[in-house]
PDB file of N, CA and C in Angstrom:
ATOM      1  N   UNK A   1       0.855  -1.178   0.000  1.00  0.00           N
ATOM      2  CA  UNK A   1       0.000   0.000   0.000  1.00  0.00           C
ATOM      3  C   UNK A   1       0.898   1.238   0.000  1.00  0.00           C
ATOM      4  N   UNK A   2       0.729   1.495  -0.915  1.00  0.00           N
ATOM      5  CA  UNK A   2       1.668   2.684  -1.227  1.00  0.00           C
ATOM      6  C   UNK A   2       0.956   4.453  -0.541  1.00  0.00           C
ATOM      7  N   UNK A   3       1.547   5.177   0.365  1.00  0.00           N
ATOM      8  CA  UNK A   3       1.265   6.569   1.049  1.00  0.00           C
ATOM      9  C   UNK A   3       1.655   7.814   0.110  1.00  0.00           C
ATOM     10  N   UNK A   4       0.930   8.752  -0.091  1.00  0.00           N
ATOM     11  CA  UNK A   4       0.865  10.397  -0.645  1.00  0.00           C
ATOM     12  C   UNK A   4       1.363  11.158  -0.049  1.00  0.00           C
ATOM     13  N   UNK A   5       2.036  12.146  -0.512  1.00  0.00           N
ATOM     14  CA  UNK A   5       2.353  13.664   0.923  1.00  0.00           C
ATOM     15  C   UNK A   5       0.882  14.543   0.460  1.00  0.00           C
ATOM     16  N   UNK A   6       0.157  14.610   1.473  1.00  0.00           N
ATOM     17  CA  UNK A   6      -1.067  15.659   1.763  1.00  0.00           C
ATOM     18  C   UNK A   6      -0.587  16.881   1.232  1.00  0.00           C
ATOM     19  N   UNK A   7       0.298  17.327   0.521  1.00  0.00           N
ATOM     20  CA  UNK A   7       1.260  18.364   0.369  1.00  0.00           C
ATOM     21  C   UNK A   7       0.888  18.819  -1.707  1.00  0.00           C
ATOM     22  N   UNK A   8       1.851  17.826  -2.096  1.00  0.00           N
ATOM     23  CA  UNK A   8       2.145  17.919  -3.197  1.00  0.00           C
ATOM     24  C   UNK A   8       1.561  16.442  -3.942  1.00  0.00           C
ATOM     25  N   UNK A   9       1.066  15.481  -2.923  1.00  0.00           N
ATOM     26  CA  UNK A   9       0.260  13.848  -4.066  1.00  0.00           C
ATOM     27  C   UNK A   9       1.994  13.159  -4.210  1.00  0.00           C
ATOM     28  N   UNK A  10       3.241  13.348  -3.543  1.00  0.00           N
ATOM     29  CA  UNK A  10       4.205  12.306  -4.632  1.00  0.00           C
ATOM     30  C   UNK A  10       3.921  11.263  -3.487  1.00  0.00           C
ATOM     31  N   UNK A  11       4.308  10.176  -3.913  1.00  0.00           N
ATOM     32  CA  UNK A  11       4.733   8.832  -2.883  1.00  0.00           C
ATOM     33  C   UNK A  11       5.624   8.802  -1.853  1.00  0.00           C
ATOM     34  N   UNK A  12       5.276   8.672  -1.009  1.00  0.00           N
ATOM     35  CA  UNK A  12       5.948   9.167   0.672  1.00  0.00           C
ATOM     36  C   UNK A  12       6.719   7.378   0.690  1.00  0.00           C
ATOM     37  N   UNK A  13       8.152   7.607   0.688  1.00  0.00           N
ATOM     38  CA  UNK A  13       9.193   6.404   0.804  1.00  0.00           C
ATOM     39  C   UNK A  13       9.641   6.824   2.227  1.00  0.00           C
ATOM     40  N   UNK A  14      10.269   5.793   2.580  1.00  0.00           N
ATOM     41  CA  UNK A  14      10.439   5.692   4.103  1.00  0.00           C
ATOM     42  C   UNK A  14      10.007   4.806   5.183  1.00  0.00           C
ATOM     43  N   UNK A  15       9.833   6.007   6.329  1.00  0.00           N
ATOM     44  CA  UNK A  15       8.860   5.145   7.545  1.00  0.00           C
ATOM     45  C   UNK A  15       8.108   4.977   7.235  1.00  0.00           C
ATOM     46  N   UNK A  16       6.750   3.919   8.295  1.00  0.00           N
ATOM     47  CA  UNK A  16       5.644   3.649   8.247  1.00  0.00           C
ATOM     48  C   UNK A  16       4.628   4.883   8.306  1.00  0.00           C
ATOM     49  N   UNK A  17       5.288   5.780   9.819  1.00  0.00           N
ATOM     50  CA  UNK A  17       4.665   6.820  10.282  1.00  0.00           C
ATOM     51  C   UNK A  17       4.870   8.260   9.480  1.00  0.00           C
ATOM     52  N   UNK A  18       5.950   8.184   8.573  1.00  0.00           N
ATOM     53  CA  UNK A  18       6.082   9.504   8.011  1.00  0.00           C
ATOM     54  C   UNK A  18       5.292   9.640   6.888  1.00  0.00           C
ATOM     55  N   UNK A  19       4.919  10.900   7.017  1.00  0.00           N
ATOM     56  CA  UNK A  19       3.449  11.878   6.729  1.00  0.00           C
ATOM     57  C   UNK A  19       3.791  12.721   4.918  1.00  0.00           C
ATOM     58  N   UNK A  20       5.023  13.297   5.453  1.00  0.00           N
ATOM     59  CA  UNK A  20       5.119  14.271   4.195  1.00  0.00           C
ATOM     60  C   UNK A  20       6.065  13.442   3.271  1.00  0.00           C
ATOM     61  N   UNK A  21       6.638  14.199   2.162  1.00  0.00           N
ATOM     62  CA  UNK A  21       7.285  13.495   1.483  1.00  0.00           C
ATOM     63  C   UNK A  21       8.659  14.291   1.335  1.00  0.00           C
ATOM     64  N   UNK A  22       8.586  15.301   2.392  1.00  0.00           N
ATOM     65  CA  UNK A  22      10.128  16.302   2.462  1.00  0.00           C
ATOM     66  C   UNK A  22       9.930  17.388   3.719  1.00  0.00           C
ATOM     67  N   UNK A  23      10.984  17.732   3.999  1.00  0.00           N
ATOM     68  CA  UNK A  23      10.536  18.712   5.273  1.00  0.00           C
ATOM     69  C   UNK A  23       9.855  19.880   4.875  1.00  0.00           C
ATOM     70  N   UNK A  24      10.150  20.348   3.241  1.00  0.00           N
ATOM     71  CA  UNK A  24       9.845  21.563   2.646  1.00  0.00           C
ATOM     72  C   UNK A  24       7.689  21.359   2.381  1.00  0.00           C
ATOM     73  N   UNK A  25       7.801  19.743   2.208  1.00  0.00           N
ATOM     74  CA  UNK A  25       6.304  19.937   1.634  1.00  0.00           C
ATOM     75  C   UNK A  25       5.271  20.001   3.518  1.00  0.00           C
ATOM     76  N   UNK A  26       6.280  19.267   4.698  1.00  0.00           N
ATOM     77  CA  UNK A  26       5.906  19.143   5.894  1.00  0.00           C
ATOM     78  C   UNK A  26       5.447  20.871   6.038  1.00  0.00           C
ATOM     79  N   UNK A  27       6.562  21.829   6.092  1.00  0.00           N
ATOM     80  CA  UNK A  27       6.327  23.265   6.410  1.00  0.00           C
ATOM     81  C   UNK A  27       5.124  23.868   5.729  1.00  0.00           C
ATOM     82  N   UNK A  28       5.234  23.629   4.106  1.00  0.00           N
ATOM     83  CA  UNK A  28       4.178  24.085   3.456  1.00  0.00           C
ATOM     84  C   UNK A  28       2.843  24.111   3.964  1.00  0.00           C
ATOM     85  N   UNK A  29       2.789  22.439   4.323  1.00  0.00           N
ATOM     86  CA  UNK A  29       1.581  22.028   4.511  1.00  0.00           C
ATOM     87  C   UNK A  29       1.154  22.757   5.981  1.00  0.00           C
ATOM     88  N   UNK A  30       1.615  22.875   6.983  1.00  0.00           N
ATOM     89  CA  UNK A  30       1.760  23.434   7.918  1.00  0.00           C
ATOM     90  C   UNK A  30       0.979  24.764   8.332  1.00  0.00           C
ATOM     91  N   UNK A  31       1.945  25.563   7.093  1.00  0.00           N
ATOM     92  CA  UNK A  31       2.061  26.939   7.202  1.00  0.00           C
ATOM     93  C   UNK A  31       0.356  27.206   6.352  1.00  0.00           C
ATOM     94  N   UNK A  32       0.305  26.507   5.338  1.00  0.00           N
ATOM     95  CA  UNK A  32      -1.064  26.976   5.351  1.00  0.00           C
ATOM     96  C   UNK A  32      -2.041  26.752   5.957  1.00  0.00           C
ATOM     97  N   UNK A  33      -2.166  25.815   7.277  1.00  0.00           N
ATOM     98  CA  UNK A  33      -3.042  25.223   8.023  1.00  0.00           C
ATOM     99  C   UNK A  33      -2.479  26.452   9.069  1.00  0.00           C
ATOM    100  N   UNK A  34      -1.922  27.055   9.454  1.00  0.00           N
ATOM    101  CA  UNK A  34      -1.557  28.092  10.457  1.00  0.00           C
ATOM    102  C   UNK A  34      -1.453  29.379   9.882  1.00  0.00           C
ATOM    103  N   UNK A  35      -2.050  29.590   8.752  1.00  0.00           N
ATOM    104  CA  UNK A  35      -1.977  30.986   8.103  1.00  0.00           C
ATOM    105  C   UNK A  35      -2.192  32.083   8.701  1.00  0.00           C
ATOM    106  N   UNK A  36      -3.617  32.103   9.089  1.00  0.00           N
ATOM    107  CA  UNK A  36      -4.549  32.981  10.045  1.00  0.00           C
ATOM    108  C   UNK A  36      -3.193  33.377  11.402  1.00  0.00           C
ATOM    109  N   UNK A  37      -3.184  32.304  12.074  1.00  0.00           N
ATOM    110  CA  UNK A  37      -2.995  32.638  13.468  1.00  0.00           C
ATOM    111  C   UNK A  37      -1.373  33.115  13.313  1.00  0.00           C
ATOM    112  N   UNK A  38      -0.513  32.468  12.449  1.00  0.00           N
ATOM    113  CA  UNK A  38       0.555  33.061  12.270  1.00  0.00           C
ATOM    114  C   UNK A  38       0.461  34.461  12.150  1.00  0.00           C
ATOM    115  N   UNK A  39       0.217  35.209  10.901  1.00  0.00           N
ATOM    116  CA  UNK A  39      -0.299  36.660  10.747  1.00  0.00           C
ATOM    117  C   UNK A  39      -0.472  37.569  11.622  1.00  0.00           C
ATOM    118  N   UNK A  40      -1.496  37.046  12.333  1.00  0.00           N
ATOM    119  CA  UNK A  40      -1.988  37.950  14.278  1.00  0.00           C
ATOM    120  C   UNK A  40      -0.571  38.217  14.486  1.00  0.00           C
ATOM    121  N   UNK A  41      -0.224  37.054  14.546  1.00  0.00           N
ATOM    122  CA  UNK A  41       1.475  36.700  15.565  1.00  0.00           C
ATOM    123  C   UNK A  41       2.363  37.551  15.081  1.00  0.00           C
ATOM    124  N   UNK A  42       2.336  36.668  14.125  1.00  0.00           N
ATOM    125  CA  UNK A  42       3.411  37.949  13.263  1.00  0.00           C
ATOM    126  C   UNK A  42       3.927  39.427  13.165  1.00  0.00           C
ATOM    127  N   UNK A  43       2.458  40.087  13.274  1.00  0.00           N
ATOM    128  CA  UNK A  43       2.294  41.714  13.054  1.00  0.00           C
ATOM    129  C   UNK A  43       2.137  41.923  14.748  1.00  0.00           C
ATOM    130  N   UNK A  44       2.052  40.902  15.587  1.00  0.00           N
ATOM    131  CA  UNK A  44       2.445  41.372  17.196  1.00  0.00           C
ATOM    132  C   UNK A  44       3.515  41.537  17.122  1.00  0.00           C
ATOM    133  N   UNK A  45       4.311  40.529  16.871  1.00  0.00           N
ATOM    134  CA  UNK A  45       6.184  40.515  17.154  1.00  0.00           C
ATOM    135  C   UNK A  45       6.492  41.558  16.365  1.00  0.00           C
ATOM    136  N   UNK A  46       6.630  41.655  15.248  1.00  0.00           N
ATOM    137  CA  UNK A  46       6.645  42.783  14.395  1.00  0.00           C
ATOM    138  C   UNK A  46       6.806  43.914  14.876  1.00  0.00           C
ATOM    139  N   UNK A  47       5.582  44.485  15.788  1.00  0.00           N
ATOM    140  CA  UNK A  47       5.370  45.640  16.646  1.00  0.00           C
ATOM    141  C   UNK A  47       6.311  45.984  17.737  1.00  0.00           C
ATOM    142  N   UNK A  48       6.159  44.565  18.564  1.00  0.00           N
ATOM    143  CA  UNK A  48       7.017  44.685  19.368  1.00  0.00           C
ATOM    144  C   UNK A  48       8.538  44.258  19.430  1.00  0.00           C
ATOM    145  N   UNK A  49       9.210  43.925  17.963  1.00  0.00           N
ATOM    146  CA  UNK A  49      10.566  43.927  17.728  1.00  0.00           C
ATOM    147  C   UNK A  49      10.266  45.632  17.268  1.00  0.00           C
ATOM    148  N   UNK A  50       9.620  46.299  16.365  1.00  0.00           N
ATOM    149  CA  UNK A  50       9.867  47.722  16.280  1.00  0.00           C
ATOM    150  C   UNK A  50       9.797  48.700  17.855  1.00  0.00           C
ATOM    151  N   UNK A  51       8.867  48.500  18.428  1.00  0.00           N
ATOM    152  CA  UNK A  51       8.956  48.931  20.184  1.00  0.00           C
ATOM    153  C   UNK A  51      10.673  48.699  20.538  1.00  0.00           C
ATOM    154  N   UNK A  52      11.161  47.361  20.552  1.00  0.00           N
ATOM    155  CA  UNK A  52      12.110  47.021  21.301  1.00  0.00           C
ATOM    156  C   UNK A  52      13.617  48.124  20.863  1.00  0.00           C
ATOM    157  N   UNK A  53      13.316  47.756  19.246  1.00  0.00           N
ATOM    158  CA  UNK A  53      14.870  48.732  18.642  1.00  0.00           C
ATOM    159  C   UNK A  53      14.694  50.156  18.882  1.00  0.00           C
ATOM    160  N   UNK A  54      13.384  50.838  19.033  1.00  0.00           N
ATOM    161  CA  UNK A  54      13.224  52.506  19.200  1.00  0.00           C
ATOM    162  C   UNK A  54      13.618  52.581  20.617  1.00  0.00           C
ATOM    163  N   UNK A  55      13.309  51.726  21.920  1.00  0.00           N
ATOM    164  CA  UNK A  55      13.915  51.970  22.824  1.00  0.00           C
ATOM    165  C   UNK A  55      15.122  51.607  23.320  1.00  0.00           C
ATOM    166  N   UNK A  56      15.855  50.489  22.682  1.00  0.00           N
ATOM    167  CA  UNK A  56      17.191  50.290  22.654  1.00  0.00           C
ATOM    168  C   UNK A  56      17.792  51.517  21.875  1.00  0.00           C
ATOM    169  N   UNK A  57      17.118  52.027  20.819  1.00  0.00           N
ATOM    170  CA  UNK A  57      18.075  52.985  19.973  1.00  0.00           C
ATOM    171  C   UNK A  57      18.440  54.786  20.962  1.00  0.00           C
ATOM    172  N   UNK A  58      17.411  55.034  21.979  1.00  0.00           N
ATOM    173  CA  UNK A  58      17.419  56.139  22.585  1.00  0.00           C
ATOM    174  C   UNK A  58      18.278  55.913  23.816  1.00  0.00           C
ATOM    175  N   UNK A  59      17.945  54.686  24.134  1.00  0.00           N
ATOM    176  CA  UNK A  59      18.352  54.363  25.884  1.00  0.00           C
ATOM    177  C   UNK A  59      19.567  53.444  25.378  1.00  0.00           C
ATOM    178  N   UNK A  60      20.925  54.290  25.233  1.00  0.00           N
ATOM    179  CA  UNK A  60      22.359  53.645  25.240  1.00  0.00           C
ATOM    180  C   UNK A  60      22.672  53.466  26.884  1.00  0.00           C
ATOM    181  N   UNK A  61      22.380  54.317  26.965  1.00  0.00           N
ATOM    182  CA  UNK A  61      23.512  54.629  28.443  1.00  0.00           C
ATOM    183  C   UNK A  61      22.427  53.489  29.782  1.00  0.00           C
ATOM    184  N   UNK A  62      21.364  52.948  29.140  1.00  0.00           N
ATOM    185  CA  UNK A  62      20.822  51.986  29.966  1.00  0.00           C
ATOM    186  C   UNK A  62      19.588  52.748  31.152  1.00  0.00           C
ATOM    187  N   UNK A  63      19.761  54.009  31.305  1.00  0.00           N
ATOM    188  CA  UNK A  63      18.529  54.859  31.815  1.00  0.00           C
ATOM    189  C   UNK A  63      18.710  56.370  31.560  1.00  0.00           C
ATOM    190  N   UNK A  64      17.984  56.587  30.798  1.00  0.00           N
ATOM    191  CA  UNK A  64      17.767  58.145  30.225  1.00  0.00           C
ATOM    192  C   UNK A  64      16.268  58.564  29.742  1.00  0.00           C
ATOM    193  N   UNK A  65      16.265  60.008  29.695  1.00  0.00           N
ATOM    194  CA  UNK A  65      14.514  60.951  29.283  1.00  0.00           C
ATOM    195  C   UNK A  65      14.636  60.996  28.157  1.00  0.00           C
ATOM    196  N   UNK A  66      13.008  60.989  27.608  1.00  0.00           N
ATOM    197  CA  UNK A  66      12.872  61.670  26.558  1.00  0.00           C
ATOM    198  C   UNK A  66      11.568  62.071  26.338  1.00  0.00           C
ATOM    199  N   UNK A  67      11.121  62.334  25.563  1.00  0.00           N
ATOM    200  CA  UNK A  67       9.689  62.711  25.219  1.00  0.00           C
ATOM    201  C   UNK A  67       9.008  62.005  24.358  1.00  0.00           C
ATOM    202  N   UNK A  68       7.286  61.990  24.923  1.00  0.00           N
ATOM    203  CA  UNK A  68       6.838  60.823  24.162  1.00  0.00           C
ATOM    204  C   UNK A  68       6.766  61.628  22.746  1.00  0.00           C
ATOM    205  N   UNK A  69       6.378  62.591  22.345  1.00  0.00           N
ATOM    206  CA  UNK A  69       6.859  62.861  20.307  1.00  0.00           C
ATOM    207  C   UNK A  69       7.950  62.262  20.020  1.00  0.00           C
ATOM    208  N   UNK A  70       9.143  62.086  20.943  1.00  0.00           N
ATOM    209  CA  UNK A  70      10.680  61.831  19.997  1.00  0.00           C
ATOM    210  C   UNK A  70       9.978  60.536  19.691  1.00  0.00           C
ATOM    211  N   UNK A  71       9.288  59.730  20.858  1.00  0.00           N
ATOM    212  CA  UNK A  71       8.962  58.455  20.638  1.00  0.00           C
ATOM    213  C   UNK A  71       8.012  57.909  19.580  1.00  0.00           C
ATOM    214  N   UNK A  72       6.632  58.913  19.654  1.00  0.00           N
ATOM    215  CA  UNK A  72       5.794  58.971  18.460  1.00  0.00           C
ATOM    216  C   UNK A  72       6.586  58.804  16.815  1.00  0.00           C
ATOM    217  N   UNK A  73       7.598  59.950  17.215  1.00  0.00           N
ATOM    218  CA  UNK A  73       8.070  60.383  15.551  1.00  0.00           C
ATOM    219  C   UNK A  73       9.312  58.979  14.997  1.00  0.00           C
ATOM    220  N   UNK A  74       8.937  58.045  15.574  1.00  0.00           N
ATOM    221  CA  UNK A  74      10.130  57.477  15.692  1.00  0.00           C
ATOM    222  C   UNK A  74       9.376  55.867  15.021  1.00  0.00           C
ATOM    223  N   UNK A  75       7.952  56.083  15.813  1.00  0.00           N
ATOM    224  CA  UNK A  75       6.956  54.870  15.212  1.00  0.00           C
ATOM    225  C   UNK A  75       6.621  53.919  16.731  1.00  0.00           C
ATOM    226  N   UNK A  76       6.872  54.199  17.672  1.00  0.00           N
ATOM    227  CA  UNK A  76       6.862  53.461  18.831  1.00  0.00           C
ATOM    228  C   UNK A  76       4.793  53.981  18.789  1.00  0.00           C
ATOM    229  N   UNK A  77       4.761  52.583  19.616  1.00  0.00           N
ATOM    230  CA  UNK A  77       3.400  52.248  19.645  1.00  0.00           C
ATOM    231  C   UNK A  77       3.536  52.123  21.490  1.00  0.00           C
ATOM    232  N   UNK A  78       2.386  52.273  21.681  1.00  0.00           N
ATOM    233  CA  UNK A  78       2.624  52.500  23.330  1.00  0.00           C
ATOM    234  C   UNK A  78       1.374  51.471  23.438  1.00  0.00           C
ATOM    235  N   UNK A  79       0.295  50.846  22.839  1.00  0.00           N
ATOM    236  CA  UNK A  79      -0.033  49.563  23.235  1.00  0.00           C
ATOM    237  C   UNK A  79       0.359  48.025  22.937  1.00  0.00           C
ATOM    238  N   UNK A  80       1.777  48.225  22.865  1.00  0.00           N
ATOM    239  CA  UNK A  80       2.390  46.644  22.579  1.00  0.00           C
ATOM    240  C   UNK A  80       3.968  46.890  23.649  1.00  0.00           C
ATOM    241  N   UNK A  81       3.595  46.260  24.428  1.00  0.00           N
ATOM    242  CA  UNK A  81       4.579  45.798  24.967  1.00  0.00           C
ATOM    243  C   UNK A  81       4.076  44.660  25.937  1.00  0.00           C
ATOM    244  N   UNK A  82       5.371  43.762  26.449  1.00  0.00           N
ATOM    245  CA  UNK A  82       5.179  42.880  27.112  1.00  0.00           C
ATOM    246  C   UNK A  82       5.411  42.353  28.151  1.00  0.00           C
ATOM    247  N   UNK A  83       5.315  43.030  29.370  1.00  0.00           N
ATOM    248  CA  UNK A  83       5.305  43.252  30.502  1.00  0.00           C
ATOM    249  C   UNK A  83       5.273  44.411  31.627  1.00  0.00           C
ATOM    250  N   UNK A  84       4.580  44.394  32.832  1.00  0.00           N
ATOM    251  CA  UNK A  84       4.650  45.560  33.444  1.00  0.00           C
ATOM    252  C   UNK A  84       5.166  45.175  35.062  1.00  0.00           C
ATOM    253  N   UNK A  85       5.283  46.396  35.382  1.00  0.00           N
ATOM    254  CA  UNK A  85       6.052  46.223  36.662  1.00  0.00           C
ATOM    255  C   UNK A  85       5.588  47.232  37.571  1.00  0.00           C
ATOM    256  N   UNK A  86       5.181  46.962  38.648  1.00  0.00           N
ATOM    257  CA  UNK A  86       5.161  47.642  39.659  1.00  0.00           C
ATOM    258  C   UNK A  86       5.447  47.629  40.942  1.00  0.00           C
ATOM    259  N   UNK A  87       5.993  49.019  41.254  1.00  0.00           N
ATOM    260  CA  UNK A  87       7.122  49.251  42.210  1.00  0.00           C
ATOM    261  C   UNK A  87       6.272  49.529  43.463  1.00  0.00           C
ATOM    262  N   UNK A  88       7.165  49.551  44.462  1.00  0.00           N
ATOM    263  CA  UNK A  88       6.794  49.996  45.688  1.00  0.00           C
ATOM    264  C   UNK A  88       6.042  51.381  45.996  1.00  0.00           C
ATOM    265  N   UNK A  89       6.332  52.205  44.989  1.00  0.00           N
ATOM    266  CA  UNK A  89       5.653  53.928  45.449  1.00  0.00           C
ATOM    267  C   UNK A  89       4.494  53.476  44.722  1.00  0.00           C
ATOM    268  N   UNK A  90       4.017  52.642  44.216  1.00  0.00           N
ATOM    269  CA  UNK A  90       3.007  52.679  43.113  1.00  0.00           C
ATOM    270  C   UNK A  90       3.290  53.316  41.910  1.00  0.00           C
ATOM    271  N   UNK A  91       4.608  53.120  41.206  1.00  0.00           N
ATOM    272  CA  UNK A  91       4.716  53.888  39.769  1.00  0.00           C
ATOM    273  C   UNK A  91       4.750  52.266  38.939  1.00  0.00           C
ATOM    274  N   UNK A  92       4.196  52.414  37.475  1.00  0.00           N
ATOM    275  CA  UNK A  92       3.835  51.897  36.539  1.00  0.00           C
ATOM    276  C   UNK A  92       5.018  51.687  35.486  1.00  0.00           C
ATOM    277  N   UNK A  93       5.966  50.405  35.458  1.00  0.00           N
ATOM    278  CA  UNK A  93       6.804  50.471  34.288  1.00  0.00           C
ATOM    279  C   UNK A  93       6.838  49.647  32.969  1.00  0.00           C
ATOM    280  N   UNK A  94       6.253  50.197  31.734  1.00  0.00           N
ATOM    281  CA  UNK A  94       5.941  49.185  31.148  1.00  0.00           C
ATOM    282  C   UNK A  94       7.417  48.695  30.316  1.00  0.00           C
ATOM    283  N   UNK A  95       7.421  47.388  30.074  1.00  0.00           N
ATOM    284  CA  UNK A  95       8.932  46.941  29.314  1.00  0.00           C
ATOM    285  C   UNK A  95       8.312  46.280  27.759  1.00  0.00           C
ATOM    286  N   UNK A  96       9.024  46.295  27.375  1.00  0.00           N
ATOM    287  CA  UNK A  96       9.369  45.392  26.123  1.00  0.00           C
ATOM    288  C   UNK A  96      10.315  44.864  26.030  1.00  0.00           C
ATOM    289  N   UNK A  97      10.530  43.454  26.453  1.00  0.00           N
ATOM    290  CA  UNK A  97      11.321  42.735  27.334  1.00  0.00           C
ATOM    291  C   UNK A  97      12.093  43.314  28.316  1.00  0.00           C
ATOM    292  N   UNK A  98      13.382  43.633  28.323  1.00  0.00           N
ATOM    293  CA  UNK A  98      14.055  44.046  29.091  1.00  0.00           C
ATOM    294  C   UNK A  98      13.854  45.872  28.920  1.00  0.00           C
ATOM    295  N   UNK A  99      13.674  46.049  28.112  1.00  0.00           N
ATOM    296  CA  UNK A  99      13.968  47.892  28.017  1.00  0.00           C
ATOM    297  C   UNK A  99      12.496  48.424  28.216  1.00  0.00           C
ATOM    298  N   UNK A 100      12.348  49.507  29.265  1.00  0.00           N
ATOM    299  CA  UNK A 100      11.337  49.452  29.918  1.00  0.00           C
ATOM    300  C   UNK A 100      11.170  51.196  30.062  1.00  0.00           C
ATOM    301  N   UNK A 101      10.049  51.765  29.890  1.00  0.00           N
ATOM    302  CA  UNK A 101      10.203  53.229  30.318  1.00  0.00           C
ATOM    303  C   UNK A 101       8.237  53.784  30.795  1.00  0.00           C
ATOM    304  N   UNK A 102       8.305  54.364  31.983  1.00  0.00           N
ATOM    305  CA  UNK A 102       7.482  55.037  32.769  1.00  0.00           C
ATOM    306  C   UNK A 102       7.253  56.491  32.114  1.00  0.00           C
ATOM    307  N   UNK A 103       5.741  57.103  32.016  1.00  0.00           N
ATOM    308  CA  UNK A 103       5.260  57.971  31.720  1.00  0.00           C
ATOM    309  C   UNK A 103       5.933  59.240  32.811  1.00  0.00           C
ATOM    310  N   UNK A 104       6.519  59.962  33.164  1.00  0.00           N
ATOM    311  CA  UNK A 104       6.426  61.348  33.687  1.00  0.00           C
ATOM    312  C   UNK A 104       5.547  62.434  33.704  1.00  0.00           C
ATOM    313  N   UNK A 105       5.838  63.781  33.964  1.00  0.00           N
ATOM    314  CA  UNK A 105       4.404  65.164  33.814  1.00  0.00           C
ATOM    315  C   UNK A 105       5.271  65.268  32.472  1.00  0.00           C
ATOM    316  N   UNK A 106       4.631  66.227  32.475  1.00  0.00           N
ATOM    317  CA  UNK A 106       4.250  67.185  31.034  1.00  0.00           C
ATOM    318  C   UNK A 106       5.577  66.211  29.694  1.00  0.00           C
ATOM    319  N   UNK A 107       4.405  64.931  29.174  1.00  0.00           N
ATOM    320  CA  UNK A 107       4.683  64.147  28.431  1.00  0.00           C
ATOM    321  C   UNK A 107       6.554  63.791  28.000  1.00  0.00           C
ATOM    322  N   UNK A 108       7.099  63.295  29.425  1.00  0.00           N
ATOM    323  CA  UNK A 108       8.257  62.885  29.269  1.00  0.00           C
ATOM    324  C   UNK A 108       8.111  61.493  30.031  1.00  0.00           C
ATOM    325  N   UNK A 109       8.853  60.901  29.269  1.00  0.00           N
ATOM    326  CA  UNK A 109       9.431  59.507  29.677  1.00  0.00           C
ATOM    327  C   UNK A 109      10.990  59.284  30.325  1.00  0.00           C
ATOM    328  N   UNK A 110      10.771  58.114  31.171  1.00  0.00           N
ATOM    329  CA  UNK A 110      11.698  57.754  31.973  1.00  0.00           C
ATOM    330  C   UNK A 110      12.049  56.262  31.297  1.00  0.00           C
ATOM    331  N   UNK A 111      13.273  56.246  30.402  1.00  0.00           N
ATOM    332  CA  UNK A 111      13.694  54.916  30.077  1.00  0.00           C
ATOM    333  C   UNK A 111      14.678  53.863  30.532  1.00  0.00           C
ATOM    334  N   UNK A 112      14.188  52.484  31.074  1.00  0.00           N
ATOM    335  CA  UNK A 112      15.245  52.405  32.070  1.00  0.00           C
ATOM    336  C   UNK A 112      15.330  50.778  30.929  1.00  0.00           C
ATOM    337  N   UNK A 113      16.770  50.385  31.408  1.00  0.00           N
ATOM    338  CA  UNK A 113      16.786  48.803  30.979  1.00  0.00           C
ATOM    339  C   UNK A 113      17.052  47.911  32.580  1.00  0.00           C
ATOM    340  N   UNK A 114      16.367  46.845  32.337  1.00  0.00           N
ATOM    341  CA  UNK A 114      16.574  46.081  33.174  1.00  0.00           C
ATOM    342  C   UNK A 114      17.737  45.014  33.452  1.00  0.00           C
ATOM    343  N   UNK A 115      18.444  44.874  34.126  1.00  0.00           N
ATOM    344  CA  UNK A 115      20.109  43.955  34.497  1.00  0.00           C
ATOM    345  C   UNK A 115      18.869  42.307  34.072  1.00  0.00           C
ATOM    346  N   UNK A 116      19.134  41.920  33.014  1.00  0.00           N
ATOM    347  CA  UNK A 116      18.772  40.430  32.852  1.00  0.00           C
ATOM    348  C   UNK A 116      20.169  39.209  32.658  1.00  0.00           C
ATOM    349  N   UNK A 117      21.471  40.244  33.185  1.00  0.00           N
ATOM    350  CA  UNK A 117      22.668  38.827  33.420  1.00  0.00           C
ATOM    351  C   UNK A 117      22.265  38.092  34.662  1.00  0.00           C
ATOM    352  N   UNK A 118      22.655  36.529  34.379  1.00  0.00           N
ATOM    353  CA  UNK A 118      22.204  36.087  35.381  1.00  0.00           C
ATOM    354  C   UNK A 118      22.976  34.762  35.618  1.00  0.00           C
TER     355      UNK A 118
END
């Protein structure tokens, strides 16, 4: 009894249990069964790899100000990040992974990175 790859129809040689007929037709097949949910995913990380480099690109020195326009003009999105923190006085720090910066008055930010050697 000869087996198909669900992929492309060629004759699947091999194991009993193997499915595709190459790793390339395995992914294919895959990727279009995960189209949708990839996409979402995608244009999250996306966001928040662009979040991550605008605040790595301002905050060298590891904690420094700026203003949220430099941040606006720059493309930073202020609802994607992925994690928050809160401190003892009750102040609010949101991160994108490790690089993390708190709202201030009259629209300045406080950018801090977090020590993740370990």
């Amino acid at each position: 009894m000869s087996r198909t790859c669900p992929e492309c129809g060629d004759i699947i040689v091999g194991r009993e249990d193997k499915k595709f007929c190459s790793d390339a037709c395995r992914n294919a097949y895959n990727n279009k069964i995960n189209k949708d949910s990839n996409n979402y995913m995608r244009n999250i990380n996306n966001r928040l790899r662009k979040n991550y480099r605008i605040l790595a690109g301002i905050n060298v020195e590891g904690k420094t100000k700026t203003t949220k326009a430099k941040l606006l003009s720059k493309g930073f999105d202020f609802d994607y990040f992925t994690n928050l923190l809160q401190t003892k006085n009750g102040n609010t720090y949101y991160f994108v992974y490790e690089q993390g910066y708190m709202p201030l008055e009259n629209d300045y930010y406080i950018l801090v990175k977090k020590d993740i050697s370990q």
